[in-house]
PDB file of N, CA and C in Angstrom:
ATOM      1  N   UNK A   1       6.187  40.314  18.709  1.00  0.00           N
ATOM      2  CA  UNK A   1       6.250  38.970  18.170  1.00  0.00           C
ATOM      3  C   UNK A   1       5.569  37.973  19.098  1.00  0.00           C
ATOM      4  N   UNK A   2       5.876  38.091  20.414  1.00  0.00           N
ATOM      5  CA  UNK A   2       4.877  37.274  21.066  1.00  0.00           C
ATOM      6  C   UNK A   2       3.895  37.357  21.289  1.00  0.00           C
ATOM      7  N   UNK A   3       3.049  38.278  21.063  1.00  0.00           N
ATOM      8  CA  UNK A   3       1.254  38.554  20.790  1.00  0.00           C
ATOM      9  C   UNK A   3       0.871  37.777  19.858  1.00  0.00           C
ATOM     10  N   UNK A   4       1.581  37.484  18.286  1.00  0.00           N
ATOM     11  CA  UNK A   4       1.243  37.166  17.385  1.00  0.00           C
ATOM     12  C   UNK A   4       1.491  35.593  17.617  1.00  0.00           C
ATOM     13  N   UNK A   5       3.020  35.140  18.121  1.00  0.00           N
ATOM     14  CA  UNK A   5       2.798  33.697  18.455  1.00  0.00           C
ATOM     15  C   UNK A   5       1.288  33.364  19.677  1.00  0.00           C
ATOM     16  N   UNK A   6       1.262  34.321  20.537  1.00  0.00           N
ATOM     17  CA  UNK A   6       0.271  33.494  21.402  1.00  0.00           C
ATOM     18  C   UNK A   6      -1.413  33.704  20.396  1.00  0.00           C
ATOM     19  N   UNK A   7      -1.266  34.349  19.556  1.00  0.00           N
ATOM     20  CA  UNK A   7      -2.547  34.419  18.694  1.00  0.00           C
ATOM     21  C   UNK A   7      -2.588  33.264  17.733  1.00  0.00           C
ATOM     22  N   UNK A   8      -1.436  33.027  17.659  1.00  0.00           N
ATOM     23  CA  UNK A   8      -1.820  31.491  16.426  1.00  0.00           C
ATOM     24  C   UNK A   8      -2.081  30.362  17.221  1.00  0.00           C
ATOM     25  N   UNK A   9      -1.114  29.787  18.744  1.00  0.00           N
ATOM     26  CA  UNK A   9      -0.992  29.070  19.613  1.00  0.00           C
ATOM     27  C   UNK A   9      -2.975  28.871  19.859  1.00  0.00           C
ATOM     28  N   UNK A  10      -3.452  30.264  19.993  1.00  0.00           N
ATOM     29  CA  UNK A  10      -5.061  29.911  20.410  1.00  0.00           C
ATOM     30  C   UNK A  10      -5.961  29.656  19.017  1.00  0.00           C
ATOM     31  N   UNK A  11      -5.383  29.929  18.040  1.00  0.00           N
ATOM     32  CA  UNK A  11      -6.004  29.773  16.907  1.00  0.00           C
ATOM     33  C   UNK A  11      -5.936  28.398  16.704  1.00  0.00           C
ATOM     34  N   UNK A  12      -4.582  27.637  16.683  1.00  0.00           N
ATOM     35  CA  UNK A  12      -4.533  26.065  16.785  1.00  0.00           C
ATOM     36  C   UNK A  12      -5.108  25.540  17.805  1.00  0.00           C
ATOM     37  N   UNK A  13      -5.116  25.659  19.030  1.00  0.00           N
ATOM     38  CA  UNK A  13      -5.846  24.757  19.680  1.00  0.00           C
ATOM     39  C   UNK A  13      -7.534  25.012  19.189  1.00  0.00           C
ATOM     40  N   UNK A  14      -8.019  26.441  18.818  1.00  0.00           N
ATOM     41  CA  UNK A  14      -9.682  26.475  18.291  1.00  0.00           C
ATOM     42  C   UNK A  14      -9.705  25.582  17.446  1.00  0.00           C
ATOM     43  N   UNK A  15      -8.790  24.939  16.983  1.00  0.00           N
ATOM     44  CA  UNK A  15      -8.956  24.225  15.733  1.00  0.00           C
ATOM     45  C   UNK A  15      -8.698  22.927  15.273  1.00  0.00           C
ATOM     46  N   UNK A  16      -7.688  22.367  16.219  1.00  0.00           N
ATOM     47  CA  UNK A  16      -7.441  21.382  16.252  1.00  0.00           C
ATOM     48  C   UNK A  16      -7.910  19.731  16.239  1.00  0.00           C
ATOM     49  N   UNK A  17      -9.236  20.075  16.375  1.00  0.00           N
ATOM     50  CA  UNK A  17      -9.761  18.331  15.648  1.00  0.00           C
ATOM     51  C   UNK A  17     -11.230  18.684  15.249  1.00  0.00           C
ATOM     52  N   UNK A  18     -11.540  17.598  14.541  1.00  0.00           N
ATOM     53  CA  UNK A  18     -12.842  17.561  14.187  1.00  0.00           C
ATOM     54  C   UNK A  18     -13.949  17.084  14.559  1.00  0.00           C
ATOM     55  N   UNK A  19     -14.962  17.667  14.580  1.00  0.00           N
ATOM     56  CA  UNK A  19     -16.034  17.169  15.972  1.00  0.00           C
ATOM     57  C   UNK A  19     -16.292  16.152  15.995  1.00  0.00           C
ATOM     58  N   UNK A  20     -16.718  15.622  16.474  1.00  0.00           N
ATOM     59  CA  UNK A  20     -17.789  14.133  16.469  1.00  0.00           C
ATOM     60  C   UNK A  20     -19.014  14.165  15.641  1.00  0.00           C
ATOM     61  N   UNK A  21     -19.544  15.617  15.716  1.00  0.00           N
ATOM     62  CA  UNK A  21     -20.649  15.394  14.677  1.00  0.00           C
ATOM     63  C   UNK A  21     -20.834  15.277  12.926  1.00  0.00           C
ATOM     64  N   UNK A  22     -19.544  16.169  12.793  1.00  0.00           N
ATOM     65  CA  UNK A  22     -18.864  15.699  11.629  1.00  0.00           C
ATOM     66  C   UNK A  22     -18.251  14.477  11.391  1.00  0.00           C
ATOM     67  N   UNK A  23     -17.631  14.505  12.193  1.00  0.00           N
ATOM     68  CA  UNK A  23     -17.023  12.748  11.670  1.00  0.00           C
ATOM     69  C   UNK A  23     -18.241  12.094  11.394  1.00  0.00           C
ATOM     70  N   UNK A  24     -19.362  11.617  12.276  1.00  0.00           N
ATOM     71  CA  UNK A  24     -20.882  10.888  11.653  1.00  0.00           C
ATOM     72  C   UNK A  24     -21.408  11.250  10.871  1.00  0.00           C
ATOM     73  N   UNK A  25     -21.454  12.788   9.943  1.00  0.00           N
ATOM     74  CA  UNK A  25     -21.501  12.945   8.972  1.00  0.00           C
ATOM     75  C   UNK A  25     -21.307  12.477   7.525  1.00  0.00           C
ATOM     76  N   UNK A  26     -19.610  12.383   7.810  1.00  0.00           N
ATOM     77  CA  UNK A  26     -18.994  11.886   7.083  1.00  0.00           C
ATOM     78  C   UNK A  26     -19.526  10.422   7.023  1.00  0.00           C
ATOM     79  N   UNK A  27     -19.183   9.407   7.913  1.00  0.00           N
ATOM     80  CA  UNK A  27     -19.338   8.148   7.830  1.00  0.00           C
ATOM     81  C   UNK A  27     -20.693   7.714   7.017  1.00  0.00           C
ATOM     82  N   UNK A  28     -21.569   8.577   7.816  1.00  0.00           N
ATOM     83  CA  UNK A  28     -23.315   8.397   7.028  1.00  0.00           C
ATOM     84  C   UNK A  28     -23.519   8.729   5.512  1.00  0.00           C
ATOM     85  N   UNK A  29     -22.528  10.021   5.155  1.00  0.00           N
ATOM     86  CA  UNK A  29     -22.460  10.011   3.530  1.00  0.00           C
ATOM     87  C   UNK A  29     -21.750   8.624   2.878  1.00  0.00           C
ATOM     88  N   UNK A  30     -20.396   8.278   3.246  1.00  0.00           N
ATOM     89  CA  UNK A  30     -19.735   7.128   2.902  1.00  0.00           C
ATOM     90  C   UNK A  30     -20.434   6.168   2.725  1.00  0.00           C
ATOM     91  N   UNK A  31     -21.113   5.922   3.949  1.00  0.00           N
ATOM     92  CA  UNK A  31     -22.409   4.612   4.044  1.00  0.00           C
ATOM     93  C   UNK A  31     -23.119   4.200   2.838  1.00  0.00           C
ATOM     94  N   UNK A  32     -23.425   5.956   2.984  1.00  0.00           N
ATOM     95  CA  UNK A  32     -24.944   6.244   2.150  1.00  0.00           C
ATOM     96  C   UNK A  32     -24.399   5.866   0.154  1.00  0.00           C
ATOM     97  N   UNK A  33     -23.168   6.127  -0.090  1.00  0.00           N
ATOM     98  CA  UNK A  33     -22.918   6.195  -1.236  1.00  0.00           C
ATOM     99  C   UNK A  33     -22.324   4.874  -1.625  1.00  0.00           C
ATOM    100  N   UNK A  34     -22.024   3.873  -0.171  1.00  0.00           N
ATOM    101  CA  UNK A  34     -21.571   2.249  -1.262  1.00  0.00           C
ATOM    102  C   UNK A  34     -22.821   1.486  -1.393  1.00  0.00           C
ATOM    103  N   UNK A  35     -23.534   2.454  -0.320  1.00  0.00           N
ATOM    104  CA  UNK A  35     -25.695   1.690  -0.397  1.00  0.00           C
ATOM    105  C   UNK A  35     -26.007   1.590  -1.846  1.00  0.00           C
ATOM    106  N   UNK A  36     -25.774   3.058  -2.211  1.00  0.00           N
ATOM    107  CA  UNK A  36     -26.374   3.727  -3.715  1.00  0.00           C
ATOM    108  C   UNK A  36     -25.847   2.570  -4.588  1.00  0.00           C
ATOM    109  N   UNK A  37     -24.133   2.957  -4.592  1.00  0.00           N
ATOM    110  CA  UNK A  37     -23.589   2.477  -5.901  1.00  0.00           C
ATOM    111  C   UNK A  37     -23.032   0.889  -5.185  1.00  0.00           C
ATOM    112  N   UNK A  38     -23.911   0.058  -4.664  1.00  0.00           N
ATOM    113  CA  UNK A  38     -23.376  -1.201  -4.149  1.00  0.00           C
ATOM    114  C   UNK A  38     -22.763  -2.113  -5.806  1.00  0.00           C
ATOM    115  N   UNK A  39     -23.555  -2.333  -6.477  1.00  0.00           N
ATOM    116  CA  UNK A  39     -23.385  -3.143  -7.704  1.00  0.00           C
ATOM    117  C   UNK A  39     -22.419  -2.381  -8.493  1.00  0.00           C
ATOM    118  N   UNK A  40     -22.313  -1.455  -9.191  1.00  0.00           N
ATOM    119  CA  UNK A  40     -21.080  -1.119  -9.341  1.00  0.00           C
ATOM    120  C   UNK A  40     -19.891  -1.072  -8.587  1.00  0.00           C
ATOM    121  N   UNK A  41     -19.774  -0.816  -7.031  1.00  0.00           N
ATOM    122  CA  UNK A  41     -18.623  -1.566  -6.524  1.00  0.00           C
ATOM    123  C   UNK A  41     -18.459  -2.534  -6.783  1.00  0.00           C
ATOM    124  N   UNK A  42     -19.331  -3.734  -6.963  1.00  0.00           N
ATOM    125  CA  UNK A  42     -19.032  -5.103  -6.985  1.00  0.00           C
ATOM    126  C   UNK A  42     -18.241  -5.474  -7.878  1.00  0.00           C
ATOM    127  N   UNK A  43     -19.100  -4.963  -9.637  1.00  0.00           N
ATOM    128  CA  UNK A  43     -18.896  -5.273 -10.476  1.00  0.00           C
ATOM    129  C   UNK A  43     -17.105  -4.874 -10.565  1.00  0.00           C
ATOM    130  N   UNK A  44     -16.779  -3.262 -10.349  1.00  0.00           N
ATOM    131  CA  UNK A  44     -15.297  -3.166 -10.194  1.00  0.00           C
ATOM    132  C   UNK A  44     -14.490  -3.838  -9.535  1.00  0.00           C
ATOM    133  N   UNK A  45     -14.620  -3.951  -8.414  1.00  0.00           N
ATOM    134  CA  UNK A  45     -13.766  -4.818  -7.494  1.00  0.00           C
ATOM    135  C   UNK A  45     -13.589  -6.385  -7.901  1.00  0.00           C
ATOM    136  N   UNK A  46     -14.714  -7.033  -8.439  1.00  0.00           N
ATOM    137  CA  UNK A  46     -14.585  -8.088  -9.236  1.00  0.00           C
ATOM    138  C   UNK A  46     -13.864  -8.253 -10.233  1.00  0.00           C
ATOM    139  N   UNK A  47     -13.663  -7.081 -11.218  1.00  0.00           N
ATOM    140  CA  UNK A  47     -13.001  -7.101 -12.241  1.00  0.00           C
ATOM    141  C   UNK A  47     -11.702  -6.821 -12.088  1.00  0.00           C
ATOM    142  N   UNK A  48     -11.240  -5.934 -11.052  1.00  0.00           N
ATOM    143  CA  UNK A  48      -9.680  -5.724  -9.923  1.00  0.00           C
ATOM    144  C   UNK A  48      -9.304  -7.321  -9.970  1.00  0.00           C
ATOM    145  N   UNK A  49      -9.860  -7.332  -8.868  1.00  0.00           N
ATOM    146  CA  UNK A  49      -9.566  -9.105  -8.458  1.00  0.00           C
ATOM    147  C   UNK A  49      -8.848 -10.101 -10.127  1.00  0.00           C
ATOM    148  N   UNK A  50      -9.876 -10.252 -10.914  1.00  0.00           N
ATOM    149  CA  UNK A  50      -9.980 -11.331 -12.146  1.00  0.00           C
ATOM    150  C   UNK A  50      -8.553 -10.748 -12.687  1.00  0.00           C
ATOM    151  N   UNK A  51      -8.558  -9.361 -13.188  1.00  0.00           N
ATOM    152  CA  UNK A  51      -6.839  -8.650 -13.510  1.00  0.00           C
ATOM    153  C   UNK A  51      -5.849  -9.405 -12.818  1.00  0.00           C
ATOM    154  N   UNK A  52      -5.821  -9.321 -11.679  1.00  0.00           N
ATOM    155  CA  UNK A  52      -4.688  -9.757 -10.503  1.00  0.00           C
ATOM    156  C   UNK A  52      -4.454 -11.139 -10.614  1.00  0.00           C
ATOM    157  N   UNK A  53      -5.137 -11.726 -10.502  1.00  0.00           N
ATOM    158  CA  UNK A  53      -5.543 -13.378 -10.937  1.00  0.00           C
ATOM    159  C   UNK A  53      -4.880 -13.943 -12.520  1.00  0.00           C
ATOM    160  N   UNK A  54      -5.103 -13.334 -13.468  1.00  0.00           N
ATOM    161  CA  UNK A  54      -4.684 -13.660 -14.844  1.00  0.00           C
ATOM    162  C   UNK A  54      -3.586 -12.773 -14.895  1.00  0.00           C
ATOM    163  N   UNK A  55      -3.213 -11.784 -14.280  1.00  0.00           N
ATOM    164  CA  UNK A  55      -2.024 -11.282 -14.511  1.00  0.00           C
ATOM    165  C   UNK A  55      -0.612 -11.702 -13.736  1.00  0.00           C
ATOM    166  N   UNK A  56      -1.167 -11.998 -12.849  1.00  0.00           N
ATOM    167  CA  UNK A  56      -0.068 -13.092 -11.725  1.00  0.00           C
ATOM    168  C   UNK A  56       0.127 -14.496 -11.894  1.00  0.00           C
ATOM    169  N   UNK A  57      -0.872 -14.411 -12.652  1.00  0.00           N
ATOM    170  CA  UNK A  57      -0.599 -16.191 -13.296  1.00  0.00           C
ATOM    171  C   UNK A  57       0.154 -16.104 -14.490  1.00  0.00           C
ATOM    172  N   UNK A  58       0.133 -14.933 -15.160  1.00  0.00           N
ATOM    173  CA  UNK A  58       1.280 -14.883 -16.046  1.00  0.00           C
ATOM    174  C   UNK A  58       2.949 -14.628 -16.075  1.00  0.00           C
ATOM    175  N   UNK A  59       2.804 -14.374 -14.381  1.00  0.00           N
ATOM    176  CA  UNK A  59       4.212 -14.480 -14.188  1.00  0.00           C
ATOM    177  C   UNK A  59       4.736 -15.448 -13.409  1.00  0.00           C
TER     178      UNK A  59
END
């Protein structure tokens, strides 16, 4: 039993975070996709907002 705990113990630390080069990965896709779809964010988030606005004024 303790072979197998010290085999997971090294398996978690191999594993335990995610690189740095991935993380900039990530961020650069994220970037890259509110670049693309900038105006449709807008347009949604605008229309979020106007909901919240006429719906809170109704109470």
């Amino acid at each position: 039993m303790s072979k197998v705990w010290s085999e997971a113990k090294r398996f978690i630390k191999e594993e335990d975070a995610i690189g740095t080069v991935e993380m900039i990965l990530i961020l650069v896709v994220l970037i890259g996709l509110v670049i693309v779809f900038r105006d449709q964010l807008t347009t949604l988030v605008n229309g979020i907002f106007q909901r919240i606005a006429t719906d809170s004024a109704a109470v």
